[in-house]
Protein backbone atom coordinates (compact mmCIF):
# COMPACT_ATOMS: atom_id res chain seq x y z
CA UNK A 1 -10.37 -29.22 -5.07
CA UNK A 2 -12.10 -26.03 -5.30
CA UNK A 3 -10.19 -22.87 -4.33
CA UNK A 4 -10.23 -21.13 -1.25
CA UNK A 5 -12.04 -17.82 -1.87
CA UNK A 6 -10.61 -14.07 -0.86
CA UNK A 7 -12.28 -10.72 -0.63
CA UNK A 8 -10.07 -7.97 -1.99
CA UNK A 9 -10.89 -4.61 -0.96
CA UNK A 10 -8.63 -1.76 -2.91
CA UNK A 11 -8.62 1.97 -3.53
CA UNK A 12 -6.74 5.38 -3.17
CA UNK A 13 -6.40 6.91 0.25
CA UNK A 14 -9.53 8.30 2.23
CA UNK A 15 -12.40 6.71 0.06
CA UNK A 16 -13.78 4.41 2.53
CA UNK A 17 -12.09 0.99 2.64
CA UNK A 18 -11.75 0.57 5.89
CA UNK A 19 -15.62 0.90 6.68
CA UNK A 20 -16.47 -1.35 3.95
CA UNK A 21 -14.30 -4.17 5.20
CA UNK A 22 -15.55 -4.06 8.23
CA UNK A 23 -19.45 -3.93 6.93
CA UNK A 24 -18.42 -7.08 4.98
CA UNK A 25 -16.62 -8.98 7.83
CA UNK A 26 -19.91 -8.61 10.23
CA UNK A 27 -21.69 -9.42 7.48
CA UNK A 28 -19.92 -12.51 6.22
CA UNK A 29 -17.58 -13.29 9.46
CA UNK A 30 -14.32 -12.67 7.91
CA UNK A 31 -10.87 -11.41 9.10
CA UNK A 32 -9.12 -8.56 7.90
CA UNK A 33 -5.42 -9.15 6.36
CA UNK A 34 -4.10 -5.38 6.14
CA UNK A 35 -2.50 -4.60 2.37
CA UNK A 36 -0.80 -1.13 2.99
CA UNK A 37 2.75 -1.10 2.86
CA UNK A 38 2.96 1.97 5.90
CA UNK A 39 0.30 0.10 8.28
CA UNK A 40 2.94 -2.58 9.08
CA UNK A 41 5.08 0.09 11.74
CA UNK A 42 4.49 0.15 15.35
CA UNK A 43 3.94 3.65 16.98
CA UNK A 44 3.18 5.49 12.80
CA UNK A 45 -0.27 5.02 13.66
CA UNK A 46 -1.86 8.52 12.48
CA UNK A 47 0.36 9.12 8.99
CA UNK A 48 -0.77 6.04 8.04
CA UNK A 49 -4.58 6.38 8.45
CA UNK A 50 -4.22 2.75 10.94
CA UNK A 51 -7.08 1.95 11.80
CA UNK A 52 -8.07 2.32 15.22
CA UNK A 53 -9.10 -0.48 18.03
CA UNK A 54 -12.42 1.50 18.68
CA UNK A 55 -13.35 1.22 14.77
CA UNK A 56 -12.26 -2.65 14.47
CA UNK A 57 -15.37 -3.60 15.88
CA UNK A 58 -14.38 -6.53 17.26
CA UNK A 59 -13.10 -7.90 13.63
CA UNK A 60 -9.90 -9.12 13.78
CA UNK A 61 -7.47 -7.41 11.89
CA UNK A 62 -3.39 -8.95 10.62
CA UNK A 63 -0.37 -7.40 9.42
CA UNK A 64 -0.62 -4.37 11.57
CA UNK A 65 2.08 -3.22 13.58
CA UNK A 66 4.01 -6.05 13.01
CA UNK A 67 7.59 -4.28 12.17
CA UNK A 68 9.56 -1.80 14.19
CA UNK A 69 10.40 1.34 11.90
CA UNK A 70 13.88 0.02 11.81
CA UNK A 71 12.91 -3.17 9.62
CA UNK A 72 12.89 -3.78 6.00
CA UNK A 73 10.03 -5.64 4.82
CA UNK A 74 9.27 -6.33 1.43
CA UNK A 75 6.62 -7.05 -1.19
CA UNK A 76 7.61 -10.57 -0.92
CA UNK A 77 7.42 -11.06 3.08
CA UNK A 78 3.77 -9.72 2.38
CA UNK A 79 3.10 -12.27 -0.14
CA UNK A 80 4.16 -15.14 2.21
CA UNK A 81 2.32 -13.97 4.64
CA UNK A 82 -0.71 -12.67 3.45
CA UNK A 83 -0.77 -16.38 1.96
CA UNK A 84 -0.42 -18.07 5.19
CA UNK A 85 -2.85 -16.30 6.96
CA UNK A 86 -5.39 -16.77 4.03
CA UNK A 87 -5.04 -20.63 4.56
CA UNK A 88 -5.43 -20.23 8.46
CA UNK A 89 -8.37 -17.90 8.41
CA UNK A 90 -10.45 -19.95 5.85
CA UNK A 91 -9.33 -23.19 8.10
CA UNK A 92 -11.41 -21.54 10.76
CA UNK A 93 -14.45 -21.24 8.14
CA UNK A 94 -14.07 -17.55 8.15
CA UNK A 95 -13.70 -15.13 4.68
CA UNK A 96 -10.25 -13.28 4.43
CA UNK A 97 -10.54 -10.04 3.65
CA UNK A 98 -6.93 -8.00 2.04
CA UNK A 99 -7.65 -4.26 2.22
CA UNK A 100 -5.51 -1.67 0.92
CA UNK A 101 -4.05 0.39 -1.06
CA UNK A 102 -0.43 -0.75 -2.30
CA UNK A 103 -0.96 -1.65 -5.52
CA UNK A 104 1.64 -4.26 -6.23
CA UNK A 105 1.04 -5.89 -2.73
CA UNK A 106 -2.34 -6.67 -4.10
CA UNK A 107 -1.09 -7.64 -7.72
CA UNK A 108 1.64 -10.18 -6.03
CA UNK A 109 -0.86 -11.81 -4.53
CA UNK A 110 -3.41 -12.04 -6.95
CA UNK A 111 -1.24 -13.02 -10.09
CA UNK A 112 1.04 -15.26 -7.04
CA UNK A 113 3.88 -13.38 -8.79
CA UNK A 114 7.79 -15.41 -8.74
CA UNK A 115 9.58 -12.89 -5.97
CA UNK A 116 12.64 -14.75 -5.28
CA UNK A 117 12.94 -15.51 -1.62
CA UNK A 118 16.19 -16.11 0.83
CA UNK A 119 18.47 -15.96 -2.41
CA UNK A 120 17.23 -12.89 -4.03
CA UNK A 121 17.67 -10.91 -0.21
CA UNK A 122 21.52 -12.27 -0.19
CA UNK A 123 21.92 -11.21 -3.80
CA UNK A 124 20.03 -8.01 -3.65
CA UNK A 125 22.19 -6.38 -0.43
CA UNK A 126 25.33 -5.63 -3.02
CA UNK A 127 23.07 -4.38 -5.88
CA UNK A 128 21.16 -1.96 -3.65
CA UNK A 129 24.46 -0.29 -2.16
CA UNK A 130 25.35 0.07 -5.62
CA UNK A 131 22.20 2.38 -6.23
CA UNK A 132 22.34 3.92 -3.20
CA UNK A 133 26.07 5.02 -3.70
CA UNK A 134 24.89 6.01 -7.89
CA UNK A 135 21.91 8.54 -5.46
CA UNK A 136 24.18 11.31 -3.98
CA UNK A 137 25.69 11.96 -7.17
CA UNK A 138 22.98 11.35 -9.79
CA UNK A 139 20.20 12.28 -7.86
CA UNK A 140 16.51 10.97 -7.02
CA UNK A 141 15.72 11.98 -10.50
CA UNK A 142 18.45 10.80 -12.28
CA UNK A 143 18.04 7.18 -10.41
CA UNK A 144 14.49 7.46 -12.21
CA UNK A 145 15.50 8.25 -15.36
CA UNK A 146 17.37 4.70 -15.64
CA UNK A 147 14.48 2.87 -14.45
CA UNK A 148 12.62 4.54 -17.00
CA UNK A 149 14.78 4.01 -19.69
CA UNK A 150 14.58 0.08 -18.97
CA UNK A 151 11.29 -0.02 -17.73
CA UNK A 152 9.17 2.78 -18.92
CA UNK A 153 5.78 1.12 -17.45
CA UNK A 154 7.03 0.51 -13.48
CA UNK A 155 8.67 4.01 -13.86
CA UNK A 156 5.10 5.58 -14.87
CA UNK A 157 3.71 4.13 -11.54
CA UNK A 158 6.28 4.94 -9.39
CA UNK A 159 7.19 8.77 -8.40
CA UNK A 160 10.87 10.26 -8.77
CA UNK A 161 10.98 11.12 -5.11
CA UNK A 162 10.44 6.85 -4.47
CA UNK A 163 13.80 6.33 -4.12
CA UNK A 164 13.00 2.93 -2.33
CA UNK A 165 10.39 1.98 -4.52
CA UNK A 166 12.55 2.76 -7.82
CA UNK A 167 15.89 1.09 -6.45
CA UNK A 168 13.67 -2.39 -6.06
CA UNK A 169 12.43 -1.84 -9.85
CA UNK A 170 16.12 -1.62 -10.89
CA UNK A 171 16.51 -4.68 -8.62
CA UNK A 172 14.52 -6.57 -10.27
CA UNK A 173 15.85 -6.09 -13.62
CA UNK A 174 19.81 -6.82 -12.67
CA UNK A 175 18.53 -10.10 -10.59
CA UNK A 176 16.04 -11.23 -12.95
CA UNK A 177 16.21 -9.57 -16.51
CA UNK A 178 12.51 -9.64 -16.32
CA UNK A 179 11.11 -6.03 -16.30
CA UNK A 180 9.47 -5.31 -12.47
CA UNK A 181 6.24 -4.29 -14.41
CA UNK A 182 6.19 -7.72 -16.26
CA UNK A 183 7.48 -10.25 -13.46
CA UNK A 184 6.34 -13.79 -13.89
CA UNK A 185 2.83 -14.34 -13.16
CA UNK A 186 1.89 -18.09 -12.15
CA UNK A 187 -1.44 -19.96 -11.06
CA UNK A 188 -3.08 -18.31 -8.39
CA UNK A 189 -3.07 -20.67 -5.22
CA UNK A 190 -6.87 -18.64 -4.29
CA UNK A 191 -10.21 -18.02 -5.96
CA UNK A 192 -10.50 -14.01 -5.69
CA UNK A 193 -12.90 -11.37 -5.76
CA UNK A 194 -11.65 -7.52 -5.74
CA UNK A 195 -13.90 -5.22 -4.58
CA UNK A 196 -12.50 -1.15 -6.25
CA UNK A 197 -13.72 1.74 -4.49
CA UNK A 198 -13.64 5.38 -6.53
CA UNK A 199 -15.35 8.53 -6.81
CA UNK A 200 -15.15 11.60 -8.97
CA UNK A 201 -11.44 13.39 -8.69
CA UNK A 202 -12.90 16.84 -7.59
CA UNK A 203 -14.79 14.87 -4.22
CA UNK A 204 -11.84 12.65 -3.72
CA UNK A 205 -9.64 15.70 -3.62
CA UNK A 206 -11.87 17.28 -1.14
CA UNK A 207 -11.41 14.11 1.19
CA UNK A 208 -7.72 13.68 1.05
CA UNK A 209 -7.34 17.47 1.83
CA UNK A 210 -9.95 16.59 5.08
CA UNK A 211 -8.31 13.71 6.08
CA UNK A 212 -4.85 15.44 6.18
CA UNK A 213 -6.10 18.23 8.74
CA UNK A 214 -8.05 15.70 10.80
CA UNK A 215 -4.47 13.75 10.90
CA UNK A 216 -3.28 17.06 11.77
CA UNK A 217 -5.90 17.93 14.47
CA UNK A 218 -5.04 14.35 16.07
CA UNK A 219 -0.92 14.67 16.76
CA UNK A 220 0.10 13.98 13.25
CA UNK A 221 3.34 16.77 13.69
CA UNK A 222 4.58 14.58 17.03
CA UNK A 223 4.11 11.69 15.75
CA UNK A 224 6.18 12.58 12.45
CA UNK A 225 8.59 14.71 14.63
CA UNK A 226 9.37 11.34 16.52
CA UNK A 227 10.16 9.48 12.91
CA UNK A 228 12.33 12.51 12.23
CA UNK A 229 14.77 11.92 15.07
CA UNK A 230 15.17 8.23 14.11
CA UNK A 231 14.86 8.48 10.30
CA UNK A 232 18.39 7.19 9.77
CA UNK A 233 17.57 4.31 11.28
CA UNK A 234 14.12 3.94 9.54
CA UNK A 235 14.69 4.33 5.88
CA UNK A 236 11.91 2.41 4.40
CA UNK A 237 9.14 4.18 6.82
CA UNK A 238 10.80 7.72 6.19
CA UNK A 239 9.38 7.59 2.54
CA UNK A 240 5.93 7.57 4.05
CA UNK A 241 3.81 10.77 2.50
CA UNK A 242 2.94 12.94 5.77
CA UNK A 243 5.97 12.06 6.86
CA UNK A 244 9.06 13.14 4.71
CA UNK A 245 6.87 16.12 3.55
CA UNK A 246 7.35 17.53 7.55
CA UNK A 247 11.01 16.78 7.43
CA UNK A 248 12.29 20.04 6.24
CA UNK A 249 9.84 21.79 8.51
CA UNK A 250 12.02 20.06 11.20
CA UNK A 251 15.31 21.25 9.99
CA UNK A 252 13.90 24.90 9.34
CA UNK A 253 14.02 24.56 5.93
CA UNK A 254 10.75 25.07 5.19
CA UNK A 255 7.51 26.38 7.05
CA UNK A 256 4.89 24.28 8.53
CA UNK A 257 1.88 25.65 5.85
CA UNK A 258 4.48 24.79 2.83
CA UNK A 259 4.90 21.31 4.54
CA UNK A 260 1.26 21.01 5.13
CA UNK A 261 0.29 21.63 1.90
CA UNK A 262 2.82 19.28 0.37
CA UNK A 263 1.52 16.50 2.07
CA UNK A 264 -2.48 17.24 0.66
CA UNK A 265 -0.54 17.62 -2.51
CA UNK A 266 1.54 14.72 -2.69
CA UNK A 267 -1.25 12.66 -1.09
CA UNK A 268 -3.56 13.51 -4.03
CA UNK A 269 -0.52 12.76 -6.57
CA UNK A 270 -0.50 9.24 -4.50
CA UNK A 271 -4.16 8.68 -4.88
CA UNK A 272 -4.05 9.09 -8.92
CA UNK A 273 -1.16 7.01 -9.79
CA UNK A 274 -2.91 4.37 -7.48
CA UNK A 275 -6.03 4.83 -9.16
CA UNK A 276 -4.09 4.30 -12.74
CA UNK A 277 -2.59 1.55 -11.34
CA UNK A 278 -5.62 -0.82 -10.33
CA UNK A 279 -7.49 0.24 -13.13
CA UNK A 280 -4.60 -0.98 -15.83
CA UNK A 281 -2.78 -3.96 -13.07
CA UNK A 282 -6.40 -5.83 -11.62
CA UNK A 283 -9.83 -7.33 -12.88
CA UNK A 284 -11.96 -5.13 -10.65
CA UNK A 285 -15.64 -4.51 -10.06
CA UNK A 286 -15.65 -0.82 -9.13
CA UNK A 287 -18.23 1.41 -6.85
CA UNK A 288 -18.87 4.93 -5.76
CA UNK A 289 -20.08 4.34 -2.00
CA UNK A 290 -19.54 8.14 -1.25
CA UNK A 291 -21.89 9.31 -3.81
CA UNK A 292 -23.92 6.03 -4.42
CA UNK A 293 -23.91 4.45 -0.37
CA UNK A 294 -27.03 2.17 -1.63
CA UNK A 295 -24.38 0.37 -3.65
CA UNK A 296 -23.66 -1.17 -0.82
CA UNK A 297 -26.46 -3.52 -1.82
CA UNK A 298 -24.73 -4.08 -4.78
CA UNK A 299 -21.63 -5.18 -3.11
CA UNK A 300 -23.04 -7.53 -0.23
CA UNK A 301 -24.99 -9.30 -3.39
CA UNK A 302 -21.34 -9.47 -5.26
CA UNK A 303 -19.98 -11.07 -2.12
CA UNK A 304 -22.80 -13.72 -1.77
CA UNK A 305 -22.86 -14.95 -5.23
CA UNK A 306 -19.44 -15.49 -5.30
CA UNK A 307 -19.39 -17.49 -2.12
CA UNK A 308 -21.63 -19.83 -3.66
C-alpha cells in the first residue's frame, strides 16, 4: 500500500514559512499541522509569531492553542498527534502540511523516532526532580556541562540557558541509555517531502531584528508581562525567547533596551543552531524565497511531482 504523502515546511524564525504554507495549501488543498513547540499556548500569541486568523486564509490550521501555559507537553504528545491528524486529513483527500521550526519535532516525526509513551512519563517525574534539585546548586551551566559530557552532539544543539530542553536530553539517557541525539529511528509510517527555507545570515539577521520590534509595536511587553505573573505556574512556556529575556526587566533588574536587545540577540542565536540543526538532522531541498521569490516555481513543481 503506497504511503500517505506529507509536506514538510521548516526553517529558522522570520524567513517566510508561514506564507509559503499557505501558498501551497490553496494551491494543493491541504491543512496545516503547526510544528513549533511555543505555538501550542493559548493567549502567547505575539512571542510566538502565531499566526493570525486574518492571514489563515481560510486554510485550516492544528495544534494551535491547544495547551494552557500551565501544561507540559512533550515531543512525544506532538508525535502522536501530528500522526493522527496526518491520517485524518489525507482521509479527507487533502495534503498535510507540518510547518515549523522545532527541529526535533520535525525529526520525530520523520525518522517515527521510539519516545516511550505512558511508562516513560511515570518514570521520568522522579528523574526530572532529581535535575531540577542538581539546578540551584550546579547551575544552568553546570546542568549542561553533564549533558555534554554524555552527549556532546544534543548538547551542541541545545543552549545552556535550555534548562528544559537539556533536563529531557539527560532524560533520555538515564531511561534509555541511548544518547537523545541518536534515539532509535524506525520505518516511517508516511512518504515525506521537506520543503527548507534559508537566506544569507546578514538578511536573515536584518529580519529577526524587524520582526522583534514589529512584535514590540503590537503588545509584545503585555503580553510577556502577563506570562511573568504566572511563570511559576508555566515553566515550560517561560523558556520561550521574547519572553524570559523581559523577565528581569519586570523585576527591575535590567532595563527595557538591554531586554530588548537580548531577545534580537538570542533570537538570532536560535535561528543558527536551528539552521545547523536541519541542515545535519533532515534530507532537505532548500530555497531562498526572500532573495529568489520566483523559486516559488521551483517549489509548486517539487510539490506536484511528488504527488504523483
Amino acid at each position: 500500500m503506497k504511503k500517505k504523502k506529507v509536506i514538510i515546511i521548516v526553517g529558522p524564525t522570520a524567513v517566510g514559512k508561514t506564507a509559503l504554507s499557505i501558498e501551497i495549501a490553496h494551491k494543493f488543498a491541504g491543512e496545516v499541522i503547526s510544528g513549533d513547540s511555543m505555538q501550542i499556548y493559548r493567549h502567547l500569541d505575539i512571542g510566538t509569531a502565531k499566526i493570525m486568523p486574518s492571514e489563515m486564509q481560510g486554510v485550516r490550521h492544528h495544534l494551535i492553542d491547544i495547551c494552557d501555559i500551565n501544561q507540559r507537553y512533550t515531543v512525544y504528545d506532538f508525535q502522536q498527534e501530528a500522526n493522527r491528524l496526518i491520517t485524518a486529513i489525507t482521509h479527507q483527500q487533502k495534503l498535510p502540511l507540518i510547518v515549523g521550526g522545532t527541529g526535533f519535532y520535525i525529526k520525530a516525526l520523520v525518522d517515527n523516532l521510539n519516545l516511550g509513551g505512558d511508562k516513560e512519563r511515570q518514570d521520568t517525574t522522579n528523574i526530572r526532580q532529581d535535575y531540577l534539585q542538581k539546578l540551584p546548586q550546579i547551575g544552568a551551566k553546570g546542568l549542561w556541562q553533564l549533558l555534554q559530557q554524555r552527549d556532546a552532539v544534543a548538547a551542541a544543539q541545545i543552549a545552556p540557558q535550555n534548562t528544559r530542553r537539556v533536563i529531557r536530553a539527560l532524560e533520555v539517557l538515564d531511561l534509555t541509555g541511548q544518547q537523545f541525539s541518536q534515539q532509535q529511528q524506525q520505518h516511517a509510517i508516511f512518504d515525506y517531502l521537506i520543503i527548507g527555507l534559508a537566506t544569507e545570515r546578514s538578511l536573515l539577521y536584518q529580519r529577526i531584528n524587524q520582526r522583534v520590534d514589529e512584535m514590540l509595536n503590537r503588545g509584545l511587553i503585555n503580553e510577556a508581562h502577563w506570562l511573568y505573573e504566572q511563570r511559576n505556574q508555566a515553566p515550560q512556556a517561560s523558556q520561550g525567547i521574547g519572553y524570559k529575556e523581559l523577565f528581569p526587566y519586570f523585576a527591575g533588574e535590567m532595563s527595557q533596551i538591554d531586554a530588548v536587545e537580548l531577545i534580537k540577540r538570542n533570537s538570532r542565536r536560535f535561528a543558527k543552531r536551528q539552521l545547523t540543526y536541519f541542515r545535519h538532522q533532515l534530507t532537505i531541498h532548500w530555497f531562498d524565497l526572500i532573495k529568489y521569490p520566483q523559486q516559488l516555481q521551483q517549489i509548486t513543481a517539487l510539490v506536484e511531482k511528488f504527488k504523483e
